[in-house]
Every structure is written in structure tokens, then in C-alpha cells.
PDB file of N, CA and C in Angstrom:
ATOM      1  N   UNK A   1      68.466  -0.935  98.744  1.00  0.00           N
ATOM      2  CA  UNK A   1      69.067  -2.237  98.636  1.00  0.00           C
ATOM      3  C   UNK A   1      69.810  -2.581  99.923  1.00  0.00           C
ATOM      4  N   UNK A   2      70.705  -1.450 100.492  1.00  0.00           N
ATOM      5  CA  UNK A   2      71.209  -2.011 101.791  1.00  0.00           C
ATOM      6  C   UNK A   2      70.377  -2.448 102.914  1.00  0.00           C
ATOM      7  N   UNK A   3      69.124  -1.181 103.017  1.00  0.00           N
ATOM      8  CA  UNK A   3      68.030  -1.564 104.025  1.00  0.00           C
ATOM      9  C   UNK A   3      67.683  -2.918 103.485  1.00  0.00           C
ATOM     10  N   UNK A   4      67.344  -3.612 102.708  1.00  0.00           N
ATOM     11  CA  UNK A   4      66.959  -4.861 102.569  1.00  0.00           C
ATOM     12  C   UNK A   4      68.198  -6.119 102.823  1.00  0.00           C
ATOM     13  N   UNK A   5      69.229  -5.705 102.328  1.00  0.00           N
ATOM     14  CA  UNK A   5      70.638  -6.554 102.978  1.00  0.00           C
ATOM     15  C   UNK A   5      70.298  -6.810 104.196  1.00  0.00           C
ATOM     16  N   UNK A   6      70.036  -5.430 105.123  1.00  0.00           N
ATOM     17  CA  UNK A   6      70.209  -5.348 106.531  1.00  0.00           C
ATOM     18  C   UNK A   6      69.492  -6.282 107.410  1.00  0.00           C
ATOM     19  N   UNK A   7      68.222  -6.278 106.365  1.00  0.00           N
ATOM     20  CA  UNK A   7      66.714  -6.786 107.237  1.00  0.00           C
ATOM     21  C   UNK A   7      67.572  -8.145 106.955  1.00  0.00           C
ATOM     22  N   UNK A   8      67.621  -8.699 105.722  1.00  0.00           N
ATOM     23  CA  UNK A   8      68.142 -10.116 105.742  1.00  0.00           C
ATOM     24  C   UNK A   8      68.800 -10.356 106.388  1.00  0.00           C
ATOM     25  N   UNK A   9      69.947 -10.343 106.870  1.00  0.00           N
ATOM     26  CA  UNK A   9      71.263 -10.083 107.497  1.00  0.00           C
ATOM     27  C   UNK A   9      70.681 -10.453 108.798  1.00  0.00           C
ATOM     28  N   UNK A  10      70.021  -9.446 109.501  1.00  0.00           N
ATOM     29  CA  UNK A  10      69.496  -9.471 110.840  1.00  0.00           C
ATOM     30  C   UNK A  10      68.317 -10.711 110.725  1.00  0.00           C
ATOM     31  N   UNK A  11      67.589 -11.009 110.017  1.00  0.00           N
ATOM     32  CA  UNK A  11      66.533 -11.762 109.793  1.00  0.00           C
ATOM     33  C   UNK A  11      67.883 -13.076 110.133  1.00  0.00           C
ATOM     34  N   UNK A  12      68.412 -13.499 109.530  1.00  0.00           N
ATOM     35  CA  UNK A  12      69.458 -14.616 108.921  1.00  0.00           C
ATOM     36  C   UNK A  12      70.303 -14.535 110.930  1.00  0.00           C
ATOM     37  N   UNK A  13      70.653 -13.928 111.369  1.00  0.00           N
ATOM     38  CA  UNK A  13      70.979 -13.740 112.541  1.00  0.00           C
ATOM     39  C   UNK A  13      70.033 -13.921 113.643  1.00  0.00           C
ATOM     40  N   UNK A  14      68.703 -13.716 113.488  1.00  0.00           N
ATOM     41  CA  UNK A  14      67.655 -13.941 114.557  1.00  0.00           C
ATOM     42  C   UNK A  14      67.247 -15.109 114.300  1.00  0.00           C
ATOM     43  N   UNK A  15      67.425 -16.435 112.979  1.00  0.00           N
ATOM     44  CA  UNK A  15      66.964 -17.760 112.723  1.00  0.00           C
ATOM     45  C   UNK A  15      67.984 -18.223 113.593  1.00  0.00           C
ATOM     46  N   UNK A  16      69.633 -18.069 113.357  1.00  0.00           N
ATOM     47  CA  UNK A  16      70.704 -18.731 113.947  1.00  0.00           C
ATOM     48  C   UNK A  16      70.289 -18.544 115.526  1.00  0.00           C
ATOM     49  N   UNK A  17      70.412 -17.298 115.910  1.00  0.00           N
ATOM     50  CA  UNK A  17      69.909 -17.416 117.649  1.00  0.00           C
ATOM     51  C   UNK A  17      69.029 -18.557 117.772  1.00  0.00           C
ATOM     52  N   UNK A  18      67.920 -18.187 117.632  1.00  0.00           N
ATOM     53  CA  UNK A  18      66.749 -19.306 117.829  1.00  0.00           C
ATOM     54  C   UNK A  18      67.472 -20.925 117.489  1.00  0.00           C
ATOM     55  N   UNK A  19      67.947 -21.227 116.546  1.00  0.00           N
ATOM     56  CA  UNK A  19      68.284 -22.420 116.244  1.00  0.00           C
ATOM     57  C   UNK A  19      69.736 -23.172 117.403  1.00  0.00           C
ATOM     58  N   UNK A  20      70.373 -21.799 118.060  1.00  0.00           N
ATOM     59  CA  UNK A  20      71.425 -22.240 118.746  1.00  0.00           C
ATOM     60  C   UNK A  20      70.914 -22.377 119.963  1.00  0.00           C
ATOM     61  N   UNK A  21      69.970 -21.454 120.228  1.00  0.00           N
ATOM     62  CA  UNK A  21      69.093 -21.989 121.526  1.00  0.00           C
ATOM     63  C   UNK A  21      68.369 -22.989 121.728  1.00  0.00           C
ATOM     64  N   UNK A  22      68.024 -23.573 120.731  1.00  0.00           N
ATOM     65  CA  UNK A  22      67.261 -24.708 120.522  1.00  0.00           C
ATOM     66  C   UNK A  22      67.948 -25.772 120.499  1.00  0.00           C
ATOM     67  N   UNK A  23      68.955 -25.595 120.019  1.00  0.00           N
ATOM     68  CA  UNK A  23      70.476 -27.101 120.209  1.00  0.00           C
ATOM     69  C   UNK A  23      70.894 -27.108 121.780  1.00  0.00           C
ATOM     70  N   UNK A  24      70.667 -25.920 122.026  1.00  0.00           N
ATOM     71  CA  UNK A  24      71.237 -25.811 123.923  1.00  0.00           C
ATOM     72  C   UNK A  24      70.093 -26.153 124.183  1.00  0.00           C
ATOM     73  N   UNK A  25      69.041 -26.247 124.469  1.00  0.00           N
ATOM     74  CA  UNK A  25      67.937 -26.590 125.104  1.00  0.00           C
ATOM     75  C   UNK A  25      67.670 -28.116 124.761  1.00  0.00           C
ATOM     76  N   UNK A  26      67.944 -28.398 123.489  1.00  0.00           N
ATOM     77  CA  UNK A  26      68.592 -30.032 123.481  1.00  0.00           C
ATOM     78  C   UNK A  26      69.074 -30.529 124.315  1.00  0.00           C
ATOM     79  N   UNK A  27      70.029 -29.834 124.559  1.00  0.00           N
ATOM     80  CA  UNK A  27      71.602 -30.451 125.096  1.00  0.00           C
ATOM     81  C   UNK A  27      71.185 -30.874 126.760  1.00  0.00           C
ATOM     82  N   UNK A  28      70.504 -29.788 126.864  1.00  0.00           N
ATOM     83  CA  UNK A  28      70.290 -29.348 128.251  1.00  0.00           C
ATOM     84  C   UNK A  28      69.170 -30.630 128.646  1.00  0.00           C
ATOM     85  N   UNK A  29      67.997 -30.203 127.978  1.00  0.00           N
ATOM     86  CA  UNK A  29      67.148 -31.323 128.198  1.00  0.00           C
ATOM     87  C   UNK A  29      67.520 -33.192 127.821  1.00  0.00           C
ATOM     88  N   UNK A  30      68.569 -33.331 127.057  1.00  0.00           N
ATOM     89  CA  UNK A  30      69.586 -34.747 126.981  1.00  0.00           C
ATOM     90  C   UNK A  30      70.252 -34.748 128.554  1.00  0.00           C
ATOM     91  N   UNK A  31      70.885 -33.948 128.820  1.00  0.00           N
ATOM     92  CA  UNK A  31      71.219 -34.066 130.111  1.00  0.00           C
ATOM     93  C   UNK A  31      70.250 -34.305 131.667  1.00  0.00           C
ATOM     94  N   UNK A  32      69.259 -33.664 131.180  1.00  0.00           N
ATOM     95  CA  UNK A  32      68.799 -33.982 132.047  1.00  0.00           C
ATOM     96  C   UNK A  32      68.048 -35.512 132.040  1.00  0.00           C
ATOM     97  N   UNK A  33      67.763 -36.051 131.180  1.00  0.00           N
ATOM     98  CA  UNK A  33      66.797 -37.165 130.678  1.00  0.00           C
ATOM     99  C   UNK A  33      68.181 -38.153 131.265  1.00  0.00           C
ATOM    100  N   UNK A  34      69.489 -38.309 130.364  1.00  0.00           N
ATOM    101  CA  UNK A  34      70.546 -39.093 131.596  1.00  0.00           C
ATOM    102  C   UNK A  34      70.581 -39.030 132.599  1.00  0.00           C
ATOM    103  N   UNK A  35      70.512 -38.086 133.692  1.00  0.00           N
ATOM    104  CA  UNK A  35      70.426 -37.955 134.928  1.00  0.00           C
ATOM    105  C   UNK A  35      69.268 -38.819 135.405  1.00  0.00           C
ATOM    106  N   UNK A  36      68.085 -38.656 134.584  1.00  0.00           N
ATOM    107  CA  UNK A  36      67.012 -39.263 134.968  1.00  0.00           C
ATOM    108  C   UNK A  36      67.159 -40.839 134.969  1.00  0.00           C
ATOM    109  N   UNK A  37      67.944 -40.945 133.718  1.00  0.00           N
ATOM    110  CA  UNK A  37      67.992 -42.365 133.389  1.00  0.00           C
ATOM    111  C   UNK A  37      68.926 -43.116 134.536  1.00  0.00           C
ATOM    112  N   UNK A  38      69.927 -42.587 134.658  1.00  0.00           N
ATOM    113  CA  UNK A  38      70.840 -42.905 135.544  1.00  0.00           C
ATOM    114  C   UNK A  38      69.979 -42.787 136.934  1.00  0.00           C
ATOM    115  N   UNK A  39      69.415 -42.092 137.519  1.00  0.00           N
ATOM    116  CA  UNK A  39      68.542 -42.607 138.735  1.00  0.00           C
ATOM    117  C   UNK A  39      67.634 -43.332 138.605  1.00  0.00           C
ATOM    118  N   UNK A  40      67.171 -43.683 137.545  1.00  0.00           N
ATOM    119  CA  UNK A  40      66.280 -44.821 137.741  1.00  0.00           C
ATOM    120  C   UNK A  40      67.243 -46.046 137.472  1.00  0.00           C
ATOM    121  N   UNK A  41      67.609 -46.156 136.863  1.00  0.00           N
ATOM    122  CA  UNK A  41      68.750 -47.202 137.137  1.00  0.00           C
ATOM    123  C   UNK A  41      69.002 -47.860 138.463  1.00  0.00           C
ATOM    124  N   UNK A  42      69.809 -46.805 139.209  1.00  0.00           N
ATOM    125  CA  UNK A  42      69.987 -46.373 140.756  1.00  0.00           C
ATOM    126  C   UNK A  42      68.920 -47.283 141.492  1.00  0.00           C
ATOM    127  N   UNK A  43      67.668 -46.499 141.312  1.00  0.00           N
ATOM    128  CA  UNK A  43      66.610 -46.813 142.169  1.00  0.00           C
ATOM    129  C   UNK A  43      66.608 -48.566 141.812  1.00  0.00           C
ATOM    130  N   UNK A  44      66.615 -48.841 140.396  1.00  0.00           N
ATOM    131  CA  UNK A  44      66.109 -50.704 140.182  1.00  0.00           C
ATOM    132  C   UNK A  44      67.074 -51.255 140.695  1.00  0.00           C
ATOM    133  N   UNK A  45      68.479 -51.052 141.207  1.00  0.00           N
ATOM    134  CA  UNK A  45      69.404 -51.694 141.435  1.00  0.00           C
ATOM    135  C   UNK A  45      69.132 -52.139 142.929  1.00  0.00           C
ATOM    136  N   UNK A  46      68.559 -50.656 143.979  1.00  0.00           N
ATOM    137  CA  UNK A  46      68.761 -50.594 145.164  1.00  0.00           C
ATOM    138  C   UNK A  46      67.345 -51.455 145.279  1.00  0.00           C
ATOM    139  N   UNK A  47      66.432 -51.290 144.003  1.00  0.00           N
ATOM    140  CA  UNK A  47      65.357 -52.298 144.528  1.00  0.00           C
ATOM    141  C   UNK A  47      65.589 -53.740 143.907  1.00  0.00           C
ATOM    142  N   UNK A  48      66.444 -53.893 143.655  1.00  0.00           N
ATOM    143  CA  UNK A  48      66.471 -55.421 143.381  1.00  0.00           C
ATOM    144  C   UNK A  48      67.799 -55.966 144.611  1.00  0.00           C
ATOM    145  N   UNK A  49      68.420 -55.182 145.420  1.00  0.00           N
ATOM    146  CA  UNK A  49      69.091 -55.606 146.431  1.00  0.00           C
ATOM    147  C   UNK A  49      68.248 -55.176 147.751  1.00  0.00           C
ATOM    148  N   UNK A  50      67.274 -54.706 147.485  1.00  0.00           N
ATOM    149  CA  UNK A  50      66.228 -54.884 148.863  1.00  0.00           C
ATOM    150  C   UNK A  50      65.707 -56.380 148.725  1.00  0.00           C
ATOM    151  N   UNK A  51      65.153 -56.828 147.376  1.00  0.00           N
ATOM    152  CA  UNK A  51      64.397 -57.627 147.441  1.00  0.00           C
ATOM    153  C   UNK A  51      65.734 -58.934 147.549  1.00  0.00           C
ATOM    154  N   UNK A  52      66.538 -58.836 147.346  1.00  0.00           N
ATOM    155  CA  UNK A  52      67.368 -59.940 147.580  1.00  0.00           C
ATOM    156  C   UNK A  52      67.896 -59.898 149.318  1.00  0.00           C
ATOM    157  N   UNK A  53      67.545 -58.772 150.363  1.00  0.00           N
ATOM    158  CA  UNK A  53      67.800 -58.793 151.390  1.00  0.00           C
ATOM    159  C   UNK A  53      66.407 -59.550 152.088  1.00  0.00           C
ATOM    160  N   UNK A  54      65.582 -59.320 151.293  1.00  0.00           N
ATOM    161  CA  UNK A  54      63.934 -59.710 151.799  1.00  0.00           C
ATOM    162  C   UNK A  54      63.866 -61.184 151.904  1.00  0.00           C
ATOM    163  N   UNK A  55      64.719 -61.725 150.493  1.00  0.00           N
ATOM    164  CA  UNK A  55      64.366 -63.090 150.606  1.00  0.00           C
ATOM    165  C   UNK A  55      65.495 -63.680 151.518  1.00  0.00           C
ATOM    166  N   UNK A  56      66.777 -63.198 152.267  1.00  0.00           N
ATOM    167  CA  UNK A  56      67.580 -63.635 152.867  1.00  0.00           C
ATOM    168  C   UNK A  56      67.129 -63.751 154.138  1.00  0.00           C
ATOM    169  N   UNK A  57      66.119 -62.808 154.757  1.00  0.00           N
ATOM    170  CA  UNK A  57      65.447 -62.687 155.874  1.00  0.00           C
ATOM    171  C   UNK A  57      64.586 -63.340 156.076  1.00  0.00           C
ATOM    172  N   UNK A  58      63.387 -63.945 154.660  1.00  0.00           N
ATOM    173  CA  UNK A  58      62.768 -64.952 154.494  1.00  0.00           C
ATOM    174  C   UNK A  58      63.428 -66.187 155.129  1.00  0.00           C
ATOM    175  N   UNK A  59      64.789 -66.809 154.687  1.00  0.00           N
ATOM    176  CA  UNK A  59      65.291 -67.995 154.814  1.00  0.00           C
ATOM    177  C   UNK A  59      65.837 -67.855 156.146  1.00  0.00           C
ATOM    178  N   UNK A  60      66.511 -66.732 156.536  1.00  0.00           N
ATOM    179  CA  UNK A  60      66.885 -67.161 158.037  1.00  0.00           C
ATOM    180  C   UNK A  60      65.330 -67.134 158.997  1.00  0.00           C
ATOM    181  N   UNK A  61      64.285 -66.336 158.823  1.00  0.00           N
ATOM    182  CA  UNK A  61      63.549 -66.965 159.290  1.00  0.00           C
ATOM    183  C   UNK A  61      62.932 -68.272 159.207  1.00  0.00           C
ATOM    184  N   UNK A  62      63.204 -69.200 158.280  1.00  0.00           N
ATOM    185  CA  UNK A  62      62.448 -70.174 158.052  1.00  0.00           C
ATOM    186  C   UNK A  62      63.363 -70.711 158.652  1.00  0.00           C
ATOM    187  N   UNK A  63      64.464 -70.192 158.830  1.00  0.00           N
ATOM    188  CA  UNK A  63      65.502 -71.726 159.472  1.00  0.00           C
ATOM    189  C   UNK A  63      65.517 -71.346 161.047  1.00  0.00           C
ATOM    190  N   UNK A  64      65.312 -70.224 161.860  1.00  0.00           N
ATOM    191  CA  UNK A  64      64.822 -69.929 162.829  1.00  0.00           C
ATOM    192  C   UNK A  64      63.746 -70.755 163.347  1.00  0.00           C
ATOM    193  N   UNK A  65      62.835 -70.730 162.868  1.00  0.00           N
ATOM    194  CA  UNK A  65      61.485 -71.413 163.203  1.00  0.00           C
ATOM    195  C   UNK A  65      61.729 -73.155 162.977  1.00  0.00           C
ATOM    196  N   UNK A  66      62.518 -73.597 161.959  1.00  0.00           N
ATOM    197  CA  UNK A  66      63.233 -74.867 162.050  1.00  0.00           C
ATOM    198  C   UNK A  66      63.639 -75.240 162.931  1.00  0.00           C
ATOM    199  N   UNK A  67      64.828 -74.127 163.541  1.00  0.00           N
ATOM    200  CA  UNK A  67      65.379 -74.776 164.615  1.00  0.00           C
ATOM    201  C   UNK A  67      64.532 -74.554 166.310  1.00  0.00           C
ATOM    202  N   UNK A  68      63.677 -73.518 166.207  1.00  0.00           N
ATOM    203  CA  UNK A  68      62.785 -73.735 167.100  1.00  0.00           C
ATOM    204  C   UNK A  68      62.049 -74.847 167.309  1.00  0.00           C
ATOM    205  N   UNK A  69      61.419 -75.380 166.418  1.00  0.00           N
ATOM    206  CA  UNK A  69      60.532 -76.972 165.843  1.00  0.00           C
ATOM    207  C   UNK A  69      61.431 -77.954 166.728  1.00  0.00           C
ATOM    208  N   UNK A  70      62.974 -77.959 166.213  1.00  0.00           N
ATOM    209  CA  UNK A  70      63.536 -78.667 166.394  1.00  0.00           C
ATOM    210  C   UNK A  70      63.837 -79.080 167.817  1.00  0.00           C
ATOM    211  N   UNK A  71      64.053 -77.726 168.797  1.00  0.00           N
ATOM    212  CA  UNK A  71      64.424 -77.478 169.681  1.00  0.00           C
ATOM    213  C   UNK A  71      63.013 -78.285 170.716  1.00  0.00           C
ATOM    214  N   UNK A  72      62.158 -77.444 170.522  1.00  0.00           N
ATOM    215  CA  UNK A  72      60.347 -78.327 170.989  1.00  0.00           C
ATOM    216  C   UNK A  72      60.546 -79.548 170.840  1.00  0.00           C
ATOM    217  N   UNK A  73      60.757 -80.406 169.516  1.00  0.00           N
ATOM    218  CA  UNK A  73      61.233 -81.538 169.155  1.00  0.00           C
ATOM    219  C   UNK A  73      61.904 -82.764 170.631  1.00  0.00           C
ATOM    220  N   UNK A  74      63.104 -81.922 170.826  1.00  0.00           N
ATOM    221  CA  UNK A  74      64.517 -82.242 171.429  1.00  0.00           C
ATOM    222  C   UNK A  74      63.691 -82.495 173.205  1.00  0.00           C
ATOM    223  N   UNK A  75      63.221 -81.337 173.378  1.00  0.00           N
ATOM    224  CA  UNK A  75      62.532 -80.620 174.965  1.00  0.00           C
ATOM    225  C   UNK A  75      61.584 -81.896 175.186  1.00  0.00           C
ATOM    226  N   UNK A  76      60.526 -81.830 174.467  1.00  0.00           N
ATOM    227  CA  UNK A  76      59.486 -83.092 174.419  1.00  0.00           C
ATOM    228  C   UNK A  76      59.875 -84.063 174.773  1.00  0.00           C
ATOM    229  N   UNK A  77      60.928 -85.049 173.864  1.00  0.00           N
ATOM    230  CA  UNK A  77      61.515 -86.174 174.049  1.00  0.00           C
ATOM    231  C   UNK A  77      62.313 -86.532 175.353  1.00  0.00           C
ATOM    232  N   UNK A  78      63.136 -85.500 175.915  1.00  0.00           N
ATOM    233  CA  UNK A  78      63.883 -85.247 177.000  1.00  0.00           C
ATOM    234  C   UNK A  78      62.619 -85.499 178.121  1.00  0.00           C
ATOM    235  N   UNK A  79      61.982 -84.688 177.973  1.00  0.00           N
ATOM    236  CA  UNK A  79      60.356 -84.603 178.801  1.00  0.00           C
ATOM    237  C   UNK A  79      59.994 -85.563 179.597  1.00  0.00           C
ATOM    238  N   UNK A  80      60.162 -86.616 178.189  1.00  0.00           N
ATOM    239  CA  UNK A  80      58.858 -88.038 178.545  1.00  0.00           C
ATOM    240  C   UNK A  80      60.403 -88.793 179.039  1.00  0.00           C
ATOM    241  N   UNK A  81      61.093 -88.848 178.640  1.00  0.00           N
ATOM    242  CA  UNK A  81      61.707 -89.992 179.535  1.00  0.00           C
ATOM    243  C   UNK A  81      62.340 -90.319 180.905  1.00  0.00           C
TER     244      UNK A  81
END
């Protein structure tokens, strides 16, 4: 009867291991999946302030080339008279 206590006992002790390792390996793998989450985050932020630097570079070029137009414009007229 004790040998059979024992086996249980130890049986009942080798489920808990396994099951506490398995909550840490949770834990562990939750942590890591935030980390993940949190850099991708990261990454959409830094790519949505690239693309807002892209279109700022867009507009000063367009107003560059405006005032070039403008400038040709100005030169021409000066030119002819």
C-alpha cells in the first residue's frame, strides 16, 4: 500500500512539474509575443513618420520647382524688355 502511495505521490508531483513548466513557458512565450508586439508597433510608427517626412519633401519640392518656374518666369520678362 505505501509502494502504491509512493508511485501516486511521485506520479501527482511529476503532473505538477510538467504543468508549472508549462505556465512558465506561457509566461515566457506571452512575453515574448509583447516584445514582439511592441516592436511592431515601433516599426508602424517609425513607418508612418517616414512617410509623413516623404510627403513633406514631396511639397517642398513642388514648391522648389514653383519657385524655379517662377524665377524663368521673372528672367524672361526682364529679358525682352
Amino acid at each position: 500500500m505505501k509502494n502504491a502511495m509512493t508511485k501516486t505521490g511521485l506520479a501527482t508531483m511529476a503532473l505538477a512539474l510538467v504543468l508549472i513548466t508549462g505556465c512558465a513557458t506561457n509566461a515566457r512565450v506571452d512575453a515574448v509575443e509583447a516584445k514582439a508586439d511592441a516592436a511592431q508597433a515601433a516599426a508602424d510608427a517609425a513607418m508612418a513618420a517616414a512617410q509623413r517626412a516623404q510627403q513633406t519633401a514631396d511639397q517642398a519640392l513642388r514648391a522648389a520647382n514653383d519657385a524655379n518656374a517662377a524665377v524663368t518666369r521673372l528672367s524672361e520678362t526682364v529679358g525682352r524688355k
